[in-house]
N, C-alpha and C. Protein backbone atom coordinates (compact mmCIF):
# COMPACT_ATOMS: atom_id res chain seq x y z
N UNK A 1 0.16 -6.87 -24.15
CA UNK A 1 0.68 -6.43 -22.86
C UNK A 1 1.56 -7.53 -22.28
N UNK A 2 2.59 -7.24 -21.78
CA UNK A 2 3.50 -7.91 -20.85
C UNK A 2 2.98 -8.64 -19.85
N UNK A 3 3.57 -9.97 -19.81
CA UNK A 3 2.62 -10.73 -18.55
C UNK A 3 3.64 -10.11 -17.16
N UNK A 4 4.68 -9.04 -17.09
CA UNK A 4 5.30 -9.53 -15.79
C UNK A 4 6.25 -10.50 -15.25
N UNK A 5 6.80 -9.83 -14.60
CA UNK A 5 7.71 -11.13 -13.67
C UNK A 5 7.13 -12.01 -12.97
N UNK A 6 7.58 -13.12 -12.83
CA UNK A 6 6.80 -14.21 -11.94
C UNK A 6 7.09 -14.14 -10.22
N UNK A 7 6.49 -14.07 -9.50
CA UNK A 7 6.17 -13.80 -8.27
C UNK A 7 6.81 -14.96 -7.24
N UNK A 8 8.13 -15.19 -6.95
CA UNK A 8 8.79 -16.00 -5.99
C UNK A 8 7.57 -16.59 -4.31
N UNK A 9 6.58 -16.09 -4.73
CA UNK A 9 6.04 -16.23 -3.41
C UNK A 9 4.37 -17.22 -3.72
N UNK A 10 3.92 -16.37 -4.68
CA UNK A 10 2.66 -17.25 -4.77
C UNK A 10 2.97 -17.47 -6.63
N UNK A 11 3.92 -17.18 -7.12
CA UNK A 11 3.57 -17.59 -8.42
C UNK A 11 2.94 -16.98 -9.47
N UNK A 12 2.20 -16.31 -9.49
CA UNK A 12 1.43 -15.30 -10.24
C UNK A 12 2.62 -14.72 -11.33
N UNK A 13 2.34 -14.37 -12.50
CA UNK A 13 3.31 -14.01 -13.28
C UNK A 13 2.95 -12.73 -13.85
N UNK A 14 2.81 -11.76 -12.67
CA UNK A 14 2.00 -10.15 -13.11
C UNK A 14 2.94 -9.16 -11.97
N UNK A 15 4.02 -9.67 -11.87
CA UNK A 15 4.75 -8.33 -11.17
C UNK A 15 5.47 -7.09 -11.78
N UNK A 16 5.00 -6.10 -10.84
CA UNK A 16 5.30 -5.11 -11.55
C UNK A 16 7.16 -4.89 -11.12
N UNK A 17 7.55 -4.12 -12.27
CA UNK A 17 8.66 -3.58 -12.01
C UNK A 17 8.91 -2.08 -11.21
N UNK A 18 8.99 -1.63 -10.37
CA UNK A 18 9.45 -0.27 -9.49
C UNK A 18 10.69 0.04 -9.68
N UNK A 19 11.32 -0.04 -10.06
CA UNK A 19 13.11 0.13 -10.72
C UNK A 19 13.80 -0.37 -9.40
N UNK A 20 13.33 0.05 -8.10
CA UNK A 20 14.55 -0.51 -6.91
C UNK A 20 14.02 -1.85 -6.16
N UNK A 21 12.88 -2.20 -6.91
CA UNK A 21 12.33 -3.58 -6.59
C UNK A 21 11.24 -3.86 -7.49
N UNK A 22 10.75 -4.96 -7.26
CA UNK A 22 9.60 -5.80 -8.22
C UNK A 22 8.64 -5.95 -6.69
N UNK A 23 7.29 -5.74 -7.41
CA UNK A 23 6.02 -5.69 -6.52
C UNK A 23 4.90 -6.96 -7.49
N UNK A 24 4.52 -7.58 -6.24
CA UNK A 24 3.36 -8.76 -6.50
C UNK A 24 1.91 -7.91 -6.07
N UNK A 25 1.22 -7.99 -7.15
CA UNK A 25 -0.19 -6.59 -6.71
C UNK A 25 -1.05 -8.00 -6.29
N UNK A 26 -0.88 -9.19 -6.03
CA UNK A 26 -1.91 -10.52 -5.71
C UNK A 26 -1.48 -10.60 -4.71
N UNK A 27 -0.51 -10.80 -3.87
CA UNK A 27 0.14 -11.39 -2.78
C UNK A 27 0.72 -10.61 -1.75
N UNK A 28 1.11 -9.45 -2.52
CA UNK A 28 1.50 -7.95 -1.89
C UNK A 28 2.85 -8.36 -1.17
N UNK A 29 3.53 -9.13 -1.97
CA UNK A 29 4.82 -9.64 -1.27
C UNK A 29 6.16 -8.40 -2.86
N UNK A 30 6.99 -8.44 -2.05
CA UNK A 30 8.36 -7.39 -3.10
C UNK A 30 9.03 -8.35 -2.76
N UNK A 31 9.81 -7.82 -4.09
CA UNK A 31 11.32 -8.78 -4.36
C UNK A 31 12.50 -8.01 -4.91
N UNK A 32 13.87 -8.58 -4.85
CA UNK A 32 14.33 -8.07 -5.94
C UNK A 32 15.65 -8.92 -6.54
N UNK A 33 15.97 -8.42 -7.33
CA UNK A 33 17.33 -9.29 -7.77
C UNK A 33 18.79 -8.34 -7.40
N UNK A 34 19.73 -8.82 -6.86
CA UNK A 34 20.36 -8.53 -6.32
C UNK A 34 21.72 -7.88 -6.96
N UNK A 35 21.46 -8.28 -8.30
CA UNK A 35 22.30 -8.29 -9.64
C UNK A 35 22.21 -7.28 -10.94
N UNK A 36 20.41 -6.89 -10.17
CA UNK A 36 20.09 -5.74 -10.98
C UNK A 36 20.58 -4.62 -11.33
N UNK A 37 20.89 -4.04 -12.60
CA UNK A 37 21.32 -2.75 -12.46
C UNK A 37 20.94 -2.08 -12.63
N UNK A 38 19.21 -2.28 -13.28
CA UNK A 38 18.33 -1.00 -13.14
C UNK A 38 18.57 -0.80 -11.57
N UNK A 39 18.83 0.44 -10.97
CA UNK A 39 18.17 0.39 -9.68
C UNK A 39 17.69 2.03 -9.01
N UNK A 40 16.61 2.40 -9.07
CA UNK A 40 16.17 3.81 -9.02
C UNK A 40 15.87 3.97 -7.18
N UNK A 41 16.48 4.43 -6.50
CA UNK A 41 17.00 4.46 -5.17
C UNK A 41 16.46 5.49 -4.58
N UNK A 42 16.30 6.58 -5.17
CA UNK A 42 15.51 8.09 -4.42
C UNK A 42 16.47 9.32 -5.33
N UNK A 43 16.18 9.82 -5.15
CA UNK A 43 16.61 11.35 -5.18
C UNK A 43 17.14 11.50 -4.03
N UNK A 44 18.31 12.28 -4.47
CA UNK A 44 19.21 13.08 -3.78
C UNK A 44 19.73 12.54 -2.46
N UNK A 45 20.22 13.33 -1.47
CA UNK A 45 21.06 12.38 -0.78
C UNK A 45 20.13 11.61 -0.07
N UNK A 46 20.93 10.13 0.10
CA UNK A 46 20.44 9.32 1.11
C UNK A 46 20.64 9.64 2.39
N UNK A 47 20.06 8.12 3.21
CA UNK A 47 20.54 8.14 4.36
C UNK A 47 21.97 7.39 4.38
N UNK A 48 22.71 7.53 5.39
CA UNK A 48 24.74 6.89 5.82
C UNK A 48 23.89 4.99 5.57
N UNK A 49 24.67 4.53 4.39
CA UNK A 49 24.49 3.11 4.56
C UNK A 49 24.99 2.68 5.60
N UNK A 50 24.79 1.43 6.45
CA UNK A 50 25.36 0.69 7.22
C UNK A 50 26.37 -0.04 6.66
N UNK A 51 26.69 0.06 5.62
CA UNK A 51 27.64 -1.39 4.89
C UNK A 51 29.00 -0.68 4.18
N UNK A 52 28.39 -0.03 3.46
CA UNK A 52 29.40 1.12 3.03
C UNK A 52 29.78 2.19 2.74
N UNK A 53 28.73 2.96 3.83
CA UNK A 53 29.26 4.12 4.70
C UNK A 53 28.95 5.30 3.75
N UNK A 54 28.21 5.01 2.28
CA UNK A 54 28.02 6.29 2.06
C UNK A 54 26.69 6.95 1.97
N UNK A 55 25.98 7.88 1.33
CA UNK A 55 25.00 8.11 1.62
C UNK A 55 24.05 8.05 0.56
N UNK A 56 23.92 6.25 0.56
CA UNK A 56 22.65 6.07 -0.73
C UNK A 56 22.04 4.93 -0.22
N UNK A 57 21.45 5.12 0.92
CA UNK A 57 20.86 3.80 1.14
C UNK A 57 19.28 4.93 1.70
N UNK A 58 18.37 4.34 0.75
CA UNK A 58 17.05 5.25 0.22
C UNK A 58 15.58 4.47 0.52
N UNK A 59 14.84 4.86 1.45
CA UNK A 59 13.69 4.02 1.28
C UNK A 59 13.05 3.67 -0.20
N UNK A 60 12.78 2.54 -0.05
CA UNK A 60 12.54 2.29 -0.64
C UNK A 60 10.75 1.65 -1.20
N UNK A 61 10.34 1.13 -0.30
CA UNK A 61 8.73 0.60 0.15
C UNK A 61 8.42 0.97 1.25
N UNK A 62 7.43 1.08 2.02
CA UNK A 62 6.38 0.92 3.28
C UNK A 62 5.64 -0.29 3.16
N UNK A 63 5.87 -1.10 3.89
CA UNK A 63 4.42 -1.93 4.27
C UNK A 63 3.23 -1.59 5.50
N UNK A 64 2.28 -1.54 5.41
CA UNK A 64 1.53 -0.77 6.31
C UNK A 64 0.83 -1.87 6.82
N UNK A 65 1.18 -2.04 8.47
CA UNK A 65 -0.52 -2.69 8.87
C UNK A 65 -0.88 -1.97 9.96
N UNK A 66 -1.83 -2.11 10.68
CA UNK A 66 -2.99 -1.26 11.75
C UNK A 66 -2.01 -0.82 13.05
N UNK A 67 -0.87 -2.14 12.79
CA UNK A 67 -0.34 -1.52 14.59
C UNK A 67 1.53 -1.05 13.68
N UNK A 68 2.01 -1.22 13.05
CA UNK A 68 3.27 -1.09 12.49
C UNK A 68 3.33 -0.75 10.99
N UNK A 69 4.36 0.11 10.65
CA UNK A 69 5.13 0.37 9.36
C UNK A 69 6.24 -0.38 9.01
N UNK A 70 6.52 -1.13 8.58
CA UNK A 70 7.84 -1.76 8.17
C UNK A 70 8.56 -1.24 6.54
N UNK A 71 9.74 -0.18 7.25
CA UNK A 71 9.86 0.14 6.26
C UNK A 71 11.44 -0.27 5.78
N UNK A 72 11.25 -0.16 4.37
CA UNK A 72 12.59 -1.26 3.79
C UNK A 72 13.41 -0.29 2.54
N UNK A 73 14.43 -0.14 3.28
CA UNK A 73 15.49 0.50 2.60
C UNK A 73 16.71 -0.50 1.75
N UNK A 74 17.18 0.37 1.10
CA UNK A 74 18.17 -0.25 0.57
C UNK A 74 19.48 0.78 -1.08
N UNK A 75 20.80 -0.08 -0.48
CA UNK A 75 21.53 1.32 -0.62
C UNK A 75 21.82 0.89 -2.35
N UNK A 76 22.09 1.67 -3.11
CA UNK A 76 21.75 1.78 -4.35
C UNK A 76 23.52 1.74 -5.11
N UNK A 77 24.66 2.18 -3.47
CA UNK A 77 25.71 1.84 -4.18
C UNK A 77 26.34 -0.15 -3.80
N UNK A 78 26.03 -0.21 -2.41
CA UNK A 78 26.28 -2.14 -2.52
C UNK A 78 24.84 -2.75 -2.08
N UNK A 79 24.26 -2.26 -2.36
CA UNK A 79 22.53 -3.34 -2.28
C UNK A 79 22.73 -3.69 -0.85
N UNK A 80 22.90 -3.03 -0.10
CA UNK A 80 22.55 -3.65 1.41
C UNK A 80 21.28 -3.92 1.49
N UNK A 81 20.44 -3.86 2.72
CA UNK A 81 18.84 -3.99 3.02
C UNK A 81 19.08 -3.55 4.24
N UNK A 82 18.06 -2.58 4.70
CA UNK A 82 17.67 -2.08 5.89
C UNK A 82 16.55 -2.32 5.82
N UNK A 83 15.89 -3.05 7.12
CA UNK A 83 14.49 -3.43 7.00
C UNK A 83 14.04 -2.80 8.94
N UNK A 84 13.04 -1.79 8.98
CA UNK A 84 13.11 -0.92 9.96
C UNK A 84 11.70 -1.54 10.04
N UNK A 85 10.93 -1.15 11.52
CA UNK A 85 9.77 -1.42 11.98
C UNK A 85 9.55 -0.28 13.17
N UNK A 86 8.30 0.26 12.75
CA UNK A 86 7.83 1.81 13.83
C UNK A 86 6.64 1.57 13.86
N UNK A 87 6.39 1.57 15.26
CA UNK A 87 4.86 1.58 15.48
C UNK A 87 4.37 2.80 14.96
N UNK A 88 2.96 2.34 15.14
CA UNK A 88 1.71 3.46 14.60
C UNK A 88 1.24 4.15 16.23
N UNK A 89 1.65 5.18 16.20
CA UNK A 89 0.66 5.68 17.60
C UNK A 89 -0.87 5.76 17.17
N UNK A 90 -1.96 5.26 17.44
CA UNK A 90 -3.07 5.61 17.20
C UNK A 90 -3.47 6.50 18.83
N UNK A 91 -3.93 7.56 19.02
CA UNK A 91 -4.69 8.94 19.05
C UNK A 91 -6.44 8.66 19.61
């Protein structure tokens, strides 16, 4: 078995690949390379990039904690990053 990519954050050399980013399952930190050309973005249309205006900029992760979602997009034709934050109404 493959040891993985090595983990820019704590080091660990067990990251997984997600095609539109690399995930640390120890540290729970994502990455990606910017150069990549694997890059698997979503299905079908995106949302209007901010950068270049067309429509492939695709969530991509959720991070979840108790009071916020931080969720992190990014466009699949110039690799921008949209990094969004929405509270949680808790009920």
């Amino acid at each position: 078995m493959a040891k993985g990519f090595k983990c820019p954050s704590c080091g660990v050399q067990k990251c997984e690949d997600l095609g539109s980013h690399l995930y640390c399952p120890d540290c729970k930190s994502i990455f990606w390379d910017l150069n990549n050309s694997k890059f698997e973005g979503g299905k079908g249309k995106g949302n209007t990039c901010h950068h270049c205006g067309k429509f492939t900029l695709h969530n991509i992760t959720n991070m979840d904690t108790d009071s916020v979602i931080i969720k992190i997009f990014r466009c699949s034709t110039c690799h921008a990053v949209l990094i969004k934050k929405e509270s949680i109404n808790k009920d």
